[in-house]
C-alpha atoms as a PDB file:
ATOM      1  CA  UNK A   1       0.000   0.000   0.000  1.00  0.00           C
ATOM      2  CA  UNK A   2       2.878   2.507   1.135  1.00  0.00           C
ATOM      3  CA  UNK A   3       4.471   1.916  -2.664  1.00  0.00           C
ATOM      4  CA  UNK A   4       0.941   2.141  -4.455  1.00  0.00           C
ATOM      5  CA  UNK A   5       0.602   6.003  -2.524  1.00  0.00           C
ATOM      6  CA  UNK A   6       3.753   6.856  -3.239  1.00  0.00           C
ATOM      7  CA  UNK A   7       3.616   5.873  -6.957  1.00  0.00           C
ATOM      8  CA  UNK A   8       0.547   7.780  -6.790  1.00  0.00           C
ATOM      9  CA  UNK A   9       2.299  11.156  -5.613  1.00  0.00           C
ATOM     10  CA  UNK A  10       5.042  10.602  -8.108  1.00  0.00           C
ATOM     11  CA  UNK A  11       2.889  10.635 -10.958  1.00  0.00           C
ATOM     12  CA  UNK A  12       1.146  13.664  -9.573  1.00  0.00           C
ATOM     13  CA  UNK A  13       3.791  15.561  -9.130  1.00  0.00           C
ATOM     14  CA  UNK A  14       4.815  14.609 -12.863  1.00  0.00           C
ATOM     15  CA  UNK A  15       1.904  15.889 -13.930  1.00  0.00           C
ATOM     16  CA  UNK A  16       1.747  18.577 -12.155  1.00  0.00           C
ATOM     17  CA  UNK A  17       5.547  19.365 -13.671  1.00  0.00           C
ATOM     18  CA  UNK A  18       3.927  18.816 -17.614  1.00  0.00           C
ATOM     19  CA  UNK A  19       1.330  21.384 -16.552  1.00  0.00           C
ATOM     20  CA  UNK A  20       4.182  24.001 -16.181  1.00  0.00           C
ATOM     21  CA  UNK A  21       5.775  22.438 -19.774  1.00  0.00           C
ATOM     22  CA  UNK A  22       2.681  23.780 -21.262  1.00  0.00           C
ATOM     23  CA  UNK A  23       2.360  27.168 -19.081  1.00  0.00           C
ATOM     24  CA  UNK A  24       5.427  28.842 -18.296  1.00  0.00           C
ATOM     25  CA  UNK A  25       4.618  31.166 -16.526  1.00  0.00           C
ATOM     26  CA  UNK A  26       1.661  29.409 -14.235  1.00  0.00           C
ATOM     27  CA  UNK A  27       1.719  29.621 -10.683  1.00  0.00           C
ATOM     28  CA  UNK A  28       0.636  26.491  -8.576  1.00  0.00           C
ATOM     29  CA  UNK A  29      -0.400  26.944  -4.677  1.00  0.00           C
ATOM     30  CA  UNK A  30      -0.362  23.789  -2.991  1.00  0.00           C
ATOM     31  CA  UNK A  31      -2.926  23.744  -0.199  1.00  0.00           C
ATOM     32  CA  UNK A  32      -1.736  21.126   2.254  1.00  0.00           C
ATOM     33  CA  UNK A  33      -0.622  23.319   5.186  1.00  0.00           C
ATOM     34  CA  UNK A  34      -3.745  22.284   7.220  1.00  0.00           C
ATOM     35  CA  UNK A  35      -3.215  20.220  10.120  1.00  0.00           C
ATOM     36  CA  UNK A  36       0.597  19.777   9.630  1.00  0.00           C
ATOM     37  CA  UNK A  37       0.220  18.088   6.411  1.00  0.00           C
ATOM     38  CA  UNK A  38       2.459  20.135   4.385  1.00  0.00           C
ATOM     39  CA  UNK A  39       4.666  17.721   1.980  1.00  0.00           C
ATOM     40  CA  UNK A  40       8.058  18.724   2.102  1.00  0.00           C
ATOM     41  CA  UNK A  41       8.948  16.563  -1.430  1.00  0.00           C
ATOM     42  CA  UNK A  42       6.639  18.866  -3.205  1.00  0.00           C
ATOM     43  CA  UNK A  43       7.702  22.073  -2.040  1.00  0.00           C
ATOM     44  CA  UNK A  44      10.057  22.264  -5.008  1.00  0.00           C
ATOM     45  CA  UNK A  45       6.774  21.504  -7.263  1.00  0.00           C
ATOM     46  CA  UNK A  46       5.313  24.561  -6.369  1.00  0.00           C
ATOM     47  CA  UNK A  47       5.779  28.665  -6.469  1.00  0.00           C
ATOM     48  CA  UNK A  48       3.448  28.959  -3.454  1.00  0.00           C
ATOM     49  CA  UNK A  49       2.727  26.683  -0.397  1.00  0.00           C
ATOM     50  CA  UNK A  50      -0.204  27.754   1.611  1.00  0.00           C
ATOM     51  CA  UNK A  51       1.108  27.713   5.292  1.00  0.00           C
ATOM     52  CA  UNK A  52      -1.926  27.483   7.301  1.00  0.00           C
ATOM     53  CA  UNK A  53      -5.801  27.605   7.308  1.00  0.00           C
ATOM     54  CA  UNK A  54      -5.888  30.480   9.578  1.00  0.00           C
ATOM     55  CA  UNK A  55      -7.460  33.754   8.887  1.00  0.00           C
ATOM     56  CA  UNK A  56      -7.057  35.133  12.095  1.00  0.00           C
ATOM     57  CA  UNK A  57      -4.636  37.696  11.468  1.00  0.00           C
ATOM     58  CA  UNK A  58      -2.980  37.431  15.027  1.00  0.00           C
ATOM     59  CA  UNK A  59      -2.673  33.466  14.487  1.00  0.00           C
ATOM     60  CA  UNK A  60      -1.070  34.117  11.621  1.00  0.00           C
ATOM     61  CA  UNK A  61       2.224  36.072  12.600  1.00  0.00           C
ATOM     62  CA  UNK A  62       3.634  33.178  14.787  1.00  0.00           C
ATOM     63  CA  UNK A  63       3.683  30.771  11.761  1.00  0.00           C
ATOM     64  CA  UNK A  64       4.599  33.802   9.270  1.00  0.00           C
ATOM     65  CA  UNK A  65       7.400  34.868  11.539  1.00  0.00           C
ATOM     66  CA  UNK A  66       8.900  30.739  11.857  1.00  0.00           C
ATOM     67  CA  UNK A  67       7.612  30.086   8.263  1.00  0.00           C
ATOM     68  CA  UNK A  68      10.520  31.560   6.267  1.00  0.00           C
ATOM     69  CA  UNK A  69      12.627  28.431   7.715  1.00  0.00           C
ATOM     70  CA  UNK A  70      10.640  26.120   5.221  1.00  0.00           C
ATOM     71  CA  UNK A  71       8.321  28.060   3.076  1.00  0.00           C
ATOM     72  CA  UNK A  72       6.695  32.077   2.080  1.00  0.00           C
ATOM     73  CA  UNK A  73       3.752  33.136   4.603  1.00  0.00           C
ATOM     74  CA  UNK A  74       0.646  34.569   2.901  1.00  0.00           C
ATOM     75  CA  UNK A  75      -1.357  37.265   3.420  1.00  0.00           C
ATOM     76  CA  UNK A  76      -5.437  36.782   4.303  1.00  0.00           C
ATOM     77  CA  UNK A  77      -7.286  39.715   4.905  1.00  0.00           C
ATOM     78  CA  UNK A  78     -10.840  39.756   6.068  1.00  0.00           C
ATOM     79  CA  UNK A  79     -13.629  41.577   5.411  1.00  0.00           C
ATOM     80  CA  UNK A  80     -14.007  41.890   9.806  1.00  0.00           C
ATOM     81  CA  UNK A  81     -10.447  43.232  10.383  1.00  0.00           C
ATOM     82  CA  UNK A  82      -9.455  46.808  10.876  1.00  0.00           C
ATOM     83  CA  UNK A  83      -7.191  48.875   8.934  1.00  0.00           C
ATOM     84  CA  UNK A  84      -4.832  48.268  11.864  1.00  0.00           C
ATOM     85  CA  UNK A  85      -5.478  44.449  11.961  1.00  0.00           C
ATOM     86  CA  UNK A  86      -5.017  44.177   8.054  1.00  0.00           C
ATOM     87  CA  UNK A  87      -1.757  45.699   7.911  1.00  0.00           C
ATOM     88  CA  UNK A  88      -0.646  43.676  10.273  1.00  0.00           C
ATOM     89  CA  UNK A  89      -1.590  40.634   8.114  1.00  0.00           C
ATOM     90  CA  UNK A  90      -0.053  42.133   5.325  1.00  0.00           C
ATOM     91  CA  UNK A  91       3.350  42.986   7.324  1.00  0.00           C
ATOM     92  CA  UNK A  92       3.060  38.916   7.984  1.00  0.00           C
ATOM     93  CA  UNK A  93       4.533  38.263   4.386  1.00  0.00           C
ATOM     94  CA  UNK A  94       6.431  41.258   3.916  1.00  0.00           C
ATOM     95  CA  UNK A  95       9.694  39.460   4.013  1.00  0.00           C
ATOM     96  CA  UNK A  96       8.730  36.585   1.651  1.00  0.00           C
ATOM     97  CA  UNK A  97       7.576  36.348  -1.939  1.00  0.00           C
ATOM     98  CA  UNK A  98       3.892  38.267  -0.982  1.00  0.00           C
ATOM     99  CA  UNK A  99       0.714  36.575  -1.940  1.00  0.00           C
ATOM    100  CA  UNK A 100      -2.312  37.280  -0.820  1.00  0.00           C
ATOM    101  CA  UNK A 101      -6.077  35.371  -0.419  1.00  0.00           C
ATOM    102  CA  UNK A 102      -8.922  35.937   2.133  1.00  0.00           C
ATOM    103  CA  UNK A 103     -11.710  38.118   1.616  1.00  0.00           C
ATOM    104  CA  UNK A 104     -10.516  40.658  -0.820  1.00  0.00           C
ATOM    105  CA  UNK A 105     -13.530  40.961  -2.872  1.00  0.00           C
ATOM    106  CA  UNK A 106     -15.489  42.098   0.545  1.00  0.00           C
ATOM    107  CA  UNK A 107     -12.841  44.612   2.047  1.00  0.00           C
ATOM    108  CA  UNK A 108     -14.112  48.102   1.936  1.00  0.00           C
ATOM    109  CA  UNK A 109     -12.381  51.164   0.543  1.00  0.00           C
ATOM    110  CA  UNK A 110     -10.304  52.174   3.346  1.00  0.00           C
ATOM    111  CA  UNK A 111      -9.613  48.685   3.933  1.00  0.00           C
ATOM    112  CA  UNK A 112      -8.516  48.097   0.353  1.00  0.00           C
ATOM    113  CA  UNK A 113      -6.267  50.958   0.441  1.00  0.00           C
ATOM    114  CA  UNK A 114      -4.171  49.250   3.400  1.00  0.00           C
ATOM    115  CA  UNK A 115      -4.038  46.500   1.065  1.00  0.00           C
ATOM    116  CA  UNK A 116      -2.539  48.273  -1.948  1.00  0.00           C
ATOM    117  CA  UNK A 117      -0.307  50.653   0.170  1.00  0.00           C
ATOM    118  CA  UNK A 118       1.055  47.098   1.390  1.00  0.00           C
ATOM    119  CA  UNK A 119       1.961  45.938  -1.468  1.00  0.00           C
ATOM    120  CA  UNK A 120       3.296  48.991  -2.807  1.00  0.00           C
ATOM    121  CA  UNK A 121       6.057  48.802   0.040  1.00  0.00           C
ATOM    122  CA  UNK A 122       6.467  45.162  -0.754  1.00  0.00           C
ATOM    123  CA  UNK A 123       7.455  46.325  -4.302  1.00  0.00           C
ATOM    124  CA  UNK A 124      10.109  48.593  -3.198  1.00  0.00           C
ATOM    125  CA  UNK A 125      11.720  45.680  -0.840  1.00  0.00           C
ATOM    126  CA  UNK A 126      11.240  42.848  -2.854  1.00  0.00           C
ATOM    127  CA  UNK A 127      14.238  43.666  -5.012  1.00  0.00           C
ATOM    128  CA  UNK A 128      16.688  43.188  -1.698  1.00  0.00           C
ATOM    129  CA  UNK A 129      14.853  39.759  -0.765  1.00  0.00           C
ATOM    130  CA  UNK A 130      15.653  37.969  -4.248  1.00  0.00           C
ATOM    131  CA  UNK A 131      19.179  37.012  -2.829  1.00  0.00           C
ATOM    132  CA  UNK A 132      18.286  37.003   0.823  1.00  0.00           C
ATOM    133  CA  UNK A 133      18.066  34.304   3.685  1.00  0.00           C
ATOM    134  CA  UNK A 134      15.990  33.978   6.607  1.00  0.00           C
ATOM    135  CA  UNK A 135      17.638  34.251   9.795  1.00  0.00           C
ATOM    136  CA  UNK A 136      15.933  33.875  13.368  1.00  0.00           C
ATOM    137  CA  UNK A 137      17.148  36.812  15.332  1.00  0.00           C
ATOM    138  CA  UNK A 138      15.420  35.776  18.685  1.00  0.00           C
ATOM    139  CA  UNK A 139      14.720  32.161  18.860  1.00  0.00           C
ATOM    140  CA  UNK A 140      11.954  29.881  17.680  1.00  0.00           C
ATOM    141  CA  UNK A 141       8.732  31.505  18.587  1.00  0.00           C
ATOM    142  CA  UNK A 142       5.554  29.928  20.722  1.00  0.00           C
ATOM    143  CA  UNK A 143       2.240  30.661  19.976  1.00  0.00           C
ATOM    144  CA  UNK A 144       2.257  32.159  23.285  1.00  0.00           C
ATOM    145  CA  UNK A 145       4.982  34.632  23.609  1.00  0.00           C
ATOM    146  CA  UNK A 146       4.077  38.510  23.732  1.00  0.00           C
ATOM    147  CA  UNK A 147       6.683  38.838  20.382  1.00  0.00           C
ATOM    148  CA  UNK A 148       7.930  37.653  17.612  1.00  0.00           C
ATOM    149  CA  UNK A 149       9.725  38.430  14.742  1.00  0.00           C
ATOM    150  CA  UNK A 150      10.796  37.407  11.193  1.00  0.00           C
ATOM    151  CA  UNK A 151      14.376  38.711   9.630  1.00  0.00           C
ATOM    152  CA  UNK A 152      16.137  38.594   6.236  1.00  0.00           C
ATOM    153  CA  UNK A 153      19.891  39.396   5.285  1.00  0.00           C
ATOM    154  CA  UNK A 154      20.412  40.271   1.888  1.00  0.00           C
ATOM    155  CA  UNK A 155      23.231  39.615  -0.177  1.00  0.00           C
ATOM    156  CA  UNK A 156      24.595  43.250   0.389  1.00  0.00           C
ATOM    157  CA  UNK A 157      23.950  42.570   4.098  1.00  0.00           C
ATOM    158  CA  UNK A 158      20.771  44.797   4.041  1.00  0.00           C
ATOM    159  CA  UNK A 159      18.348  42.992   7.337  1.00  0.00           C
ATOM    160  CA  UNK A 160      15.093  43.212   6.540  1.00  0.00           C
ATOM    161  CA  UNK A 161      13.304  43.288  10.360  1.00  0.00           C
ATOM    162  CA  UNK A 162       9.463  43.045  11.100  1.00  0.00           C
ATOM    163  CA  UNK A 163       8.089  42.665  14.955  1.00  0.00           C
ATOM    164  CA  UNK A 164       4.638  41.545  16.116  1.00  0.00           C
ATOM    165  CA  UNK A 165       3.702  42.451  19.865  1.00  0.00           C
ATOM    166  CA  UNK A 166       0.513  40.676  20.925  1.00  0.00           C
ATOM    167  CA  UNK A 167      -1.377  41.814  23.928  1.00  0.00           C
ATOM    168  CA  UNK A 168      -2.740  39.914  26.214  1.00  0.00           C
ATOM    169  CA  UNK A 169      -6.425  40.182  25.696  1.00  0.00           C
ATOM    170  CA  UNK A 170      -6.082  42.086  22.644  1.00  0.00           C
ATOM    171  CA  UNK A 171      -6.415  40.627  19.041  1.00  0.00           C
END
């Protein structure tokens, strides 16, 4: 049985590698973050690899901050969050190759504007992360400490810092 599912994945991913043959310049997510089910053989398979199910912005900057160590954090703003709240989910994937899902159809104008301004300083960063690694600056985070953070040193030795306090109390 264990040779019959992994024959299975291999042909998957082989198809999944003719699909790019035949589109260039297509961009694959792979959506098996879920319940630590994330494939590590298929990473290479894939531009983007959905981290987690959350959409809870304040879940989501634990695993964004530790995510760089194995794959790019996404951004999921919802329709419910402050301005505040969404540019702190946007600040989550700053530092990686940005993508971004959630409720963007249902964000309001003020809230859409976060968005774009967010991506707009991605742009002018992005450029210094093409050659840069991660590096954990204060340790492996839990979900429960009060910070943490997520770092990248360039190639010219430019670090690339973002911090995420969370409040006791306070989402």
């Amino acid at each position: 049985q264990g040779d019959g599912l992994l024959q299975c994945n291999k042909a998957y991913l082989k198809w999944v590698d003719s699909l790019y043959e035949h589109h260039p310049d297509l961009v694959i997510e792979n959506c098996s973050s879920g319940g630590m089910r994330m494939e590590y053989a298929s990473l290479k398979h894939f531009g983007l690899q959905s981290v987690s199910d959350a959409s809870l912005y304040y879940e989501f900057s634990h695993m964004a901050a530790m995510a760089p160590t194995a794959v790019i954090p996404e951004v999921v703003p919802m329709a419910a969050d402050s301005e505040e709240q969404i540019a702190f989910a946007a600040v989550n994937a700053m530092l990686s190759r940005m993508y971004i899902s959630g409720e963007t159809g249902k964000l309001n104008q003020k809230q859409f504007e976060i968005l774009k301004q967010s991506v707009r300083c991605y742009k002018s960063i992005r450029g210094d992360l093409v050659d840069s690694t991660p590096i954990i600056t204060d340790g492996i985070c839990n979900f429960c400490d009060e910070w943490s953070t997520s770092a990248m040193i360039s190639g010219d030795n430019k670090t690339l810092y973002a911090a995420f306090r969370h409040l006791e109390g306070q989402n």
